[in-house]
Protein backbone atom coordinates (compact mmCIF):
# COMPACT_ATOMS: atom_id res chain seq x y z
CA UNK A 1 -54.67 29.10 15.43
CA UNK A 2 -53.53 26.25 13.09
CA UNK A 3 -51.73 23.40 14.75
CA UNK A 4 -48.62 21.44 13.04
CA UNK A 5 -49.88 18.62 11.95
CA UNK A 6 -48.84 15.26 13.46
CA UNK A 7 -47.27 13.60 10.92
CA UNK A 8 -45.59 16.70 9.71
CA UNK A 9 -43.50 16.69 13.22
CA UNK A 10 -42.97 13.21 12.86
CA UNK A 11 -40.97 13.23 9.38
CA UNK A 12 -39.17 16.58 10.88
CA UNK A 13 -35.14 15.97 9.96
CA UNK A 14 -33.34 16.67 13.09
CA UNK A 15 -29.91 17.70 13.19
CA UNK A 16 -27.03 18.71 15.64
CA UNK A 17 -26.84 16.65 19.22
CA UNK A 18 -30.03 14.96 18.90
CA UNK A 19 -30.01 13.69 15.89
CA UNK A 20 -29.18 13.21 12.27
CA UNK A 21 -30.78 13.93 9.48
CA UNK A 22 -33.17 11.91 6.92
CA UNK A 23 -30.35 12.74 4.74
CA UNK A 24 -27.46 11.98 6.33
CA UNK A 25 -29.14 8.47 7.52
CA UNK A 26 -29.70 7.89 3.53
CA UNK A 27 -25.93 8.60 2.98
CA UNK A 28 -24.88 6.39 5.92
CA UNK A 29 -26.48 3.34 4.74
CA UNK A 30 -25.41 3.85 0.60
CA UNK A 31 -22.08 3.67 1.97
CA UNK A 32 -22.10 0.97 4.13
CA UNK A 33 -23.96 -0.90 1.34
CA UNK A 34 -21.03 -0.14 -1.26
CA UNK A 35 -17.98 -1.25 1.50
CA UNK A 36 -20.36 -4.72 1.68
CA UNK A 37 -20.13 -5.64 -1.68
CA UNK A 38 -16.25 -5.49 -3.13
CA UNK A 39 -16.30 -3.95 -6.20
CA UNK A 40 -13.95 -5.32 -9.50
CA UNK A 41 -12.32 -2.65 -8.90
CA UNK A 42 -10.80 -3.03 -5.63
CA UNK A 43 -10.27 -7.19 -6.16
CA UNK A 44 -7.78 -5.68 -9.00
CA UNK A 45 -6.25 -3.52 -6.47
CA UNK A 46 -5.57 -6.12 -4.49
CA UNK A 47 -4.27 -8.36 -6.73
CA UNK A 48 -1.74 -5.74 -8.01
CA UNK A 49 -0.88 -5.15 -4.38
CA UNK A 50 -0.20 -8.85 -3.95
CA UNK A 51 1.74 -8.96 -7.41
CA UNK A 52 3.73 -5.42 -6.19
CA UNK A 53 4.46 -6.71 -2.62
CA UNK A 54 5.54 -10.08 -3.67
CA UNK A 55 8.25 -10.12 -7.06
CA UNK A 56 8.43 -14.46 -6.82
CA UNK A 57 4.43 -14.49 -6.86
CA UNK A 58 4.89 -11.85 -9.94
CA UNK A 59 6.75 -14.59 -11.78
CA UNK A 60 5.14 -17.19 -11.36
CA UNK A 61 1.70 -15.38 -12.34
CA UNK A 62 3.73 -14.24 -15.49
CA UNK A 63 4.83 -18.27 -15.90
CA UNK A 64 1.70 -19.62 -15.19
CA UNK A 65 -0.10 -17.13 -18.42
CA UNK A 66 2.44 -18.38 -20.67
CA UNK A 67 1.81 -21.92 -20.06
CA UNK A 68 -2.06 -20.93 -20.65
CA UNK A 69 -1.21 -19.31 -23.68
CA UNK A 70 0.70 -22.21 -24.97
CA UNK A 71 -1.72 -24.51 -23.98
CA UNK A 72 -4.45 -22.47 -25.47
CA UNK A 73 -2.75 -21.55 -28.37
CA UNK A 74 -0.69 -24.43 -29.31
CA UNK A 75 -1.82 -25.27 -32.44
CA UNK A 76 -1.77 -21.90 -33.62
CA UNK A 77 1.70 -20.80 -32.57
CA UNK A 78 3.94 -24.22 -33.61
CA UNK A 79 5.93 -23.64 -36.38
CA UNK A 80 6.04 -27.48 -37.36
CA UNK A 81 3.62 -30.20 -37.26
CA UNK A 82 4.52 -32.02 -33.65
CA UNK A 83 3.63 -35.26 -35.30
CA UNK A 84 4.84 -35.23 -38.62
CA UNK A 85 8.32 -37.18 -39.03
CA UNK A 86 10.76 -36.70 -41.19
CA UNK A 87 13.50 -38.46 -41.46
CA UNK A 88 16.24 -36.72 -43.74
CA UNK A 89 16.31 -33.85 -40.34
CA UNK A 90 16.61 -36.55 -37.85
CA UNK A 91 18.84 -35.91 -34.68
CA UNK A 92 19.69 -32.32 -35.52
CA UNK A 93 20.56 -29.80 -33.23
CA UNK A 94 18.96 -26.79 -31.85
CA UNK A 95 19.10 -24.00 -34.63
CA UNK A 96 17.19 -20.90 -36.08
CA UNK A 97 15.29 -23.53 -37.98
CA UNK A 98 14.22 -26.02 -35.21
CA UNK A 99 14.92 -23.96 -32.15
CA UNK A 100 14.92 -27.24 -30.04
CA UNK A 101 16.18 -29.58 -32.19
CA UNK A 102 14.84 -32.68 -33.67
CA UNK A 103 14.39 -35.98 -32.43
CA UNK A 104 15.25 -39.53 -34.03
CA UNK A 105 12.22 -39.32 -36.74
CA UNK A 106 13.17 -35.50 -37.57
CA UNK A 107 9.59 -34.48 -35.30
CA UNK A 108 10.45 -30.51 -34.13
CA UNK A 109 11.24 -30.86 -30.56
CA UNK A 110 9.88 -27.19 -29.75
CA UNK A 111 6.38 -27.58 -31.56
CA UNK A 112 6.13 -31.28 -29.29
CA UNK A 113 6.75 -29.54 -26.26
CA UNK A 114 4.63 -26.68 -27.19
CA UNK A 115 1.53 -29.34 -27.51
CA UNK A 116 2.60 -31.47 -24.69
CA UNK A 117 1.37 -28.33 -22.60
CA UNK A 118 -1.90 -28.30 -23.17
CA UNK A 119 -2.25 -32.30 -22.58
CA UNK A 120 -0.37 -32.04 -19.13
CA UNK A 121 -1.88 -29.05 -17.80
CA UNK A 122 -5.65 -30.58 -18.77
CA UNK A 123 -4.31 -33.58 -16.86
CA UNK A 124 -3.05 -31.49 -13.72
CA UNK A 125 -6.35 -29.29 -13.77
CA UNK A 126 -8.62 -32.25 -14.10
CA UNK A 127 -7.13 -34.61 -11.23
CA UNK A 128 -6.72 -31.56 -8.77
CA UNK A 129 -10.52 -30.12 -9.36
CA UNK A 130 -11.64 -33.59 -8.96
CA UNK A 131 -9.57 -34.60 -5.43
CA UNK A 132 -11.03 -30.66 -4.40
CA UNK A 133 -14.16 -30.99 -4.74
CA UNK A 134 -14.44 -34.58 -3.31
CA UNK A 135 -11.76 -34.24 -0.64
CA UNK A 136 -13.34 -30.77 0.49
CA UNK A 137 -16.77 -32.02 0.86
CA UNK A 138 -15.93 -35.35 2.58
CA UNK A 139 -13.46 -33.80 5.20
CA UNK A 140 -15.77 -30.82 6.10
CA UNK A 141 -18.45 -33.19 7.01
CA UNK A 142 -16.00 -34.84 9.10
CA UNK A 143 -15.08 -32.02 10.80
CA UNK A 144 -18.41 -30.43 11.02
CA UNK A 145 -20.42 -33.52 12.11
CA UNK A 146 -17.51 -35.53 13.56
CA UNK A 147 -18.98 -39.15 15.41
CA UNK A 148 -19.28 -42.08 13.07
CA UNK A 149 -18.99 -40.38 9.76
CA UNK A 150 -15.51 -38.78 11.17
CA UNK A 151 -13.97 -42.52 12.07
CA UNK A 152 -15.01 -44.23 8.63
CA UNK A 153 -13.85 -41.28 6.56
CA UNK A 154 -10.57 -41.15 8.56
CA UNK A 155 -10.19 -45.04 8.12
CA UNK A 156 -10.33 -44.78 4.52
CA UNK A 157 -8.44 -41.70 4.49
CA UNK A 158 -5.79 -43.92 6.47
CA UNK A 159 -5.63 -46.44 4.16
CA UNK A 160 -4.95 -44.81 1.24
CA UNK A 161 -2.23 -42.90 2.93
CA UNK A 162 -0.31 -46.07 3.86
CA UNK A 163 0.79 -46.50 0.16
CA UNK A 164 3.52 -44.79 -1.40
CA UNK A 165 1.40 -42.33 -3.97
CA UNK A 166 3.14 -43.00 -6.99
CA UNK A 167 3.20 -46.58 -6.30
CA UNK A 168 -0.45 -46.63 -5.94
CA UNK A 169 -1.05 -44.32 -9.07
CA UNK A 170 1.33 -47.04 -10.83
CA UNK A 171 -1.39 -49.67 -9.52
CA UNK A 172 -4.69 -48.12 -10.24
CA UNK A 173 -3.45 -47.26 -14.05
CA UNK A 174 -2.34 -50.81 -14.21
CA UNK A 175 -5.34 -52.18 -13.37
CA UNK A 176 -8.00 -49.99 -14.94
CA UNK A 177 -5.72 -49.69 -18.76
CA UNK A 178 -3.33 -46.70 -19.98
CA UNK A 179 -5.47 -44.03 -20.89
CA UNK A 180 -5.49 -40.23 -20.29
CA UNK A 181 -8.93 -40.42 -18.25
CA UNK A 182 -6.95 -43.37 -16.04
CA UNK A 183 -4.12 -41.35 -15.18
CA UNK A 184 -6.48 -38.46 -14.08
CA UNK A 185 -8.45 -40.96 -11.80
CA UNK A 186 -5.31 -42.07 -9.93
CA UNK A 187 -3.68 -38.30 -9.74
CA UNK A 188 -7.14 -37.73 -8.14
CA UNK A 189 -7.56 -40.78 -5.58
CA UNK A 190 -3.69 -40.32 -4.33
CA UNK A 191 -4.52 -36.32 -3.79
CA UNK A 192 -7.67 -36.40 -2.19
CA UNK A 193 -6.55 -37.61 1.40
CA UNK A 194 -4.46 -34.15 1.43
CA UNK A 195 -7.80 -31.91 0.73
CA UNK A 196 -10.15 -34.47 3.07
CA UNK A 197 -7.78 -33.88 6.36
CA UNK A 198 -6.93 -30.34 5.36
CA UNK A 199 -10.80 -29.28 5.00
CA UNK A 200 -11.16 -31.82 8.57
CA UNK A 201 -8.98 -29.86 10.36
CA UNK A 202 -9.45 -26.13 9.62
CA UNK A 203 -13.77 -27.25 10.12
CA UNK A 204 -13.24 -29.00 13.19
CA UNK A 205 -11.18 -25.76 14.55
CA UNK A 206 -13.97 -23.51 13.44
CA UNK A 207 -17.43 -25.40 14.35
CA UNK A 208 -18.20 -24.00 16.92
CA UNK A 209 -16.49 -19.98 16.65
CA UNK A 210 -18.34 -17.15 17.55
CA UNK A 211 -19.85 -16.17 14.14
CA UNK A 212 -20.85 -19.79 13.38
CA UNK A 213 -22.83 -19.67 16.34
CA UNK A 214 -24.25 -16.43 15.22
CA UNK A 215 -25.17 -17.80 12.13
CA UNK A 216 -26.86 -20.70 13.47
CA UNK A 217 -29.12 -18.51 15.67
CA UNK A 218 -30.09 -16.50 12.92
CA UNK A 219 -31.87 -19.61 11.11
CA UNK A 220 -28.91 -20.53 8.82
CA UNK A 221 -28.87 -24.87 8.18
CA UNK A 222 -25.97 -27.09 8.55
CA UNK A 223 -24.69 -26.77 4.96
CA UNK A 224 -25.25 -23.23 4.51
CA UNK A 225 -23.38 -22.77 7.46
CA UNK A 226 -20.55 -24.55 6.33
CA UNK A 227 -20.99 -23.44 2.54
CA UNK A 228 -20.91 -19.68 3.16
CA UNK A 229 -19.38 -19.07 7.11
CA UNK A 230 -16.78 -21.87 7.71
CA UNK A 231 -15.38 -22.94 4.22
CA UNK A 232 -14.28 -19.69 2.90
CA UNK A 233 -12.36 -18.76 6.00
CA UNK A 234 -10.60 -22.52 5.25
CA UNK A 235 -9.75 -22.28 1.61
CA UNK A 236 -6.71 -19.76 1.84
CA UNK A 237 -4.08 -22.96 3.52
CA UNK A 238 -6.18 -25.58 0.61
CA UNK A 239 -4.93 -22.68 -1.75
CA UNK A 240 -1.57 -23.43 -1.44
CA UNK A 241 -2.05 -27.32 -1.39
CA UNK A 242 -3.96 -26.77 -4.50
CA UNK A 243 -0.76 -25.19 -6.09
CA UNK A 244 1.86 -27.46 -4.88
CA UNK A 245 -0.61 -30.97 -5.56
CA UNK A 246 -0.86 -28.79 -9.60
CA UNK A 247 3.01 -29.67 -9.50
CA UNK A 248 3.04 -33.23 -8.39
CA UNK A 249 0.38 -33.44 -10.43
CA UNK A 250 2.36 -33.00 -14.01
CA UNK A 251 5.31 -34.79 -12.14
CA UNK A 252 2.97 -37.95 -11.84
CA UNK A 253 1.41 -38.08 -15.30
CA UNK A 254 5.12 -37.29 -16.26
CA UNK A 255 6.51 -39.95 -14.06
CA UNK A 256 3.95 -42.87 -15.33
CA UNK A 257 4.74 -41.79 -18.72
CA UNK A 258 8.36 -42.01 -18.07
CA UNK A 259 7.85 -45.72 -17.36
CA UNK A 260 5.41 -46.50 -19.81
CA UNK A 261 1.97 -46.35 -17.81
CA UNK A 262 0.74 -43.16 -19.05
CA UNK A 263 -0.05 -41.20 -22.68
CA UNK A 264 1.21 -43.53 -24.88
CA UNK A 265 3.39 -42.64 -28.15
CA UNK A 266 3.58 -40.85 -30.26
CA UNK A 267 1.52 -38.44 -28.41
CA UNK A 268 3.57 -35.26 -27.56
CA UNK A 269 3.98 -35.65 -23.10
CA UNK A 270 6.63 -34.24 -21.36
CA UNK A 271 7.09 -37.58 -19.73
CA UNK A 272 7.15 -39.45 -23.02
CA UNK A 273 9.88 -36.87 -24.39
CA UNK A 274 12.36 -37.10 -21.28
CA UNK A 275 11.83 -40.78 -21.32
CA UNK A 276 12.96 -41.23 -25.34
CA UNK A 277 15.33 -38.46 -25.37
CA UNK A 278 17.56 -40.62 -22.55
CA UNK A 279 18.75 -43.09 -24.90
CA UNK A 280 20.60 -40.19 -26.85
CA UNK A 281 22.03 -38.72 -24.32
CA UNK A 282 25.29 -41.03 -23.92
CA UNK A 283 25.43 -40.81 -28.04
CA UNK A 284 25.49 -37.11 -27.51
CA UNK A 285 22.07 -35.68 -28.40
CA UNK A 286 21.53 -33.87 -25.21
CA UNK A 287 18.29 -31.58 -26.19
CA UNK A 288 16.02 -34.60 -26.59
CA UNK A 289 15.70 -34.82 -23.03
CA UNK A 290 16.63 -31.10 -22.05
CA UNK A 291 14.43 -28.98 -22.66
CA UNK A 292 11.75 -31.25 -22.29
CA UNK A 293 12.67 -31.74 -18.67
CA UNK A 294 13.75 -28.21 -17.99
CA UNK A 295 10.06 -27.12 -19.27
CA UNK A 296 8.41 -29.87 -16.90
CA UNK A 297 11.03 -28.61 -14.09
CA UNK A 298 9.82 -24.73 -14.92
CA UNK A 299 5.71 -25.92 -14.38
CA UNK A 300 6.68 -27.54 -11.05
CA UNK A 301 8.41 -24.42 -9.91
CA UNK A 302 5.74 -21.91 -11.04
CA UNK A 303 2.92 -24.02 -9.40
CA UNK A 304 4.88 -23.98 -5.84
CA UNK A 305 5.69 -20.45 -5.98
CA UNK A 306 1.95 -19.39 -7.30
CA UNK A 307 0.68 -20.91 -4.10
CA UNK A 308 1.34 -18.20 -1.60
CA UNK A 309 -0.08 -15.56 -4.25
CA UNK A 310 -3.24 -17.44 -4.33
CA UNK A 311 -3.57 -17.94 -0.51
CA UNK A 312 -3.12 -13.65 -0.46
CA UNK A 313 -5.59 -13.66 -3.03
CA UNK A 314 -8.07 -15.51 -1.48
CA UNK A 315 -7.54 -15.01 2.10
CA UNK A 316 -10.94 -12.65 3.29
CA UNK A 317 -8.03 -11.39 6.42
CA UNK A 318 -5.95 -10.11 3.52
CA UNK A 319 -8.67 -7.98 2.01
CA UNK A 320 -8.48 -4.08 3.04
């Protein structure tokens, strides 16, 4: 009589109470590999669900690609040349022709503020990534490693918190020279105590939580740890300072501008244009400094609104 052979009873799929199948195991475990790895698909579910669920966060998204597109496309979408003057349509009024107006060399008001977008936003984007990137490093390995690192971090921190910002912006662009690189230096040094004790805080709090220990017992180091367990569970609250620090951001380059430390004429700014356009306001031209300022005003409104929507977007809790 012929035996079953070992190995055939071995590979045998079993089924019912025992059991599953080789088959069923094989199913189990593609499926549990595709819910591991989030398809494009369902991040753009989730973003339309944020979008749906919240209308303000909808307009400000819908904001925030128009100012891209302007800044993007600036020189291909102004109908005049923002920096050619001409003096016989000086001072006119908003009209078909010059939607904006024109200011006292005749420049199109519209196509200046159409090209000041693309100089402020580079300056907001480039003094927030900076003050990020330093300020998130620096306070998570404050929180992380705490002792003498923590107290000279926090000292310096300190210390640059006891000036007024803007009056310590005013001073570092005084002393290093106007330029556009200046401004984004100082926008960055007065921002970066908000990341450093925001990333401090939400590390300390999490240092020592049950799936950082977890990770550290399966072999993970320091800065892995804190790279790929800790940080991403605190970047939803730096989210929203992001978005806010994006509006004080164009407010400060606009504000040092305004007084003559910033982009210097005749570059387009919005700062510049508020700042010239005041003059004419008493003599009556009104839209010099108008629209102008209601465009800046828009920017700092979309930024503070877009914060919650990127918070949602980023937050792993918020992910179904």
């Amino acid at each position: 009589m012929n035996k079953p052979s070992q190995t055939t009873d071995m590979i045998k799929p079993v089924s019912g109470e025992d059991g599953i199948s080789l088959a069923d195991l094989n199913a189990a475990v593609t499926r549990q590999s595709g819910a591991a790895a989030p398809t494009r698909a369902n991040m753009l579910r989730h973003l339309a669900y944020i979008l749906k669920s919240n209308p303000m966060t909808l307009i400000a998204f819908i904001l925030f690609a128009l100012m891209l597109v302007a800044a993007l496309l600036g020189p291909l979408i102004t109908p005049y040349d923002p920096l050619k003057s001409s003096v016989a349509d000086a001072l006119q009024a908003p009209s078909l022709a010059h939607w904006f107006g024109t200011d006292d060399l005749g420049r199109d008001v519209f196509s200046r503020v159409l090209m000041a977008t693309r100089l402020d936003l580079a300056i907001a984007f480039s003094a927030v990534a900076i003050s990020f990137v330093f300020g998130s490093i620096i306070g998570s390995l404050s929180g992380y490693y705490g002792g003498w690192l923590d107290k000279v971090t926090g000292r310096i921190i300190d210390t640059i918190m006891a000036f007024p910002l803007f009056v310590l912006a005013m001073g570092i662009v005084a002393a290093l020279g106007n330029s556009v690189e200046n401004i984004v230096y100082a926008t960055a040094i007065v921002n970066l105590p908000f990341y450093a004790r925001m990333a401090r805080a939400e590390v300390n709090v999490r240092r020592d939580a049950g799936f950082v220990q977890a990770a550290r017992l399966s072999g993970n180091g320091d800065i892995r740890i804190l790279a790929t367990q800790i940080f991403p569970n605190a970047l939803p609250p730096m989210m929203v300072q992001i978005s806010l620090n994006l509006g004080w951001a164009i407010l400060n380059a606009a504000g040092l501008s305004f007084i003559g430390l910033g982009v210097s004429p005749p570059t387009p700014e919005w700062g510049i244009m508020v700042a010239e356009g005041a003059r004419y306001i008493v003599s009556g031209e009104w839209w010099l400094a108008l629209f102008p300022g209601a465009v800046l005003m828009l920017a700092v409104f979309t930024f503070n609104m877009l914060g919650d929507g990127l918070r949602d977007l980023v937050d792993p809790r918020q992910r179904s």
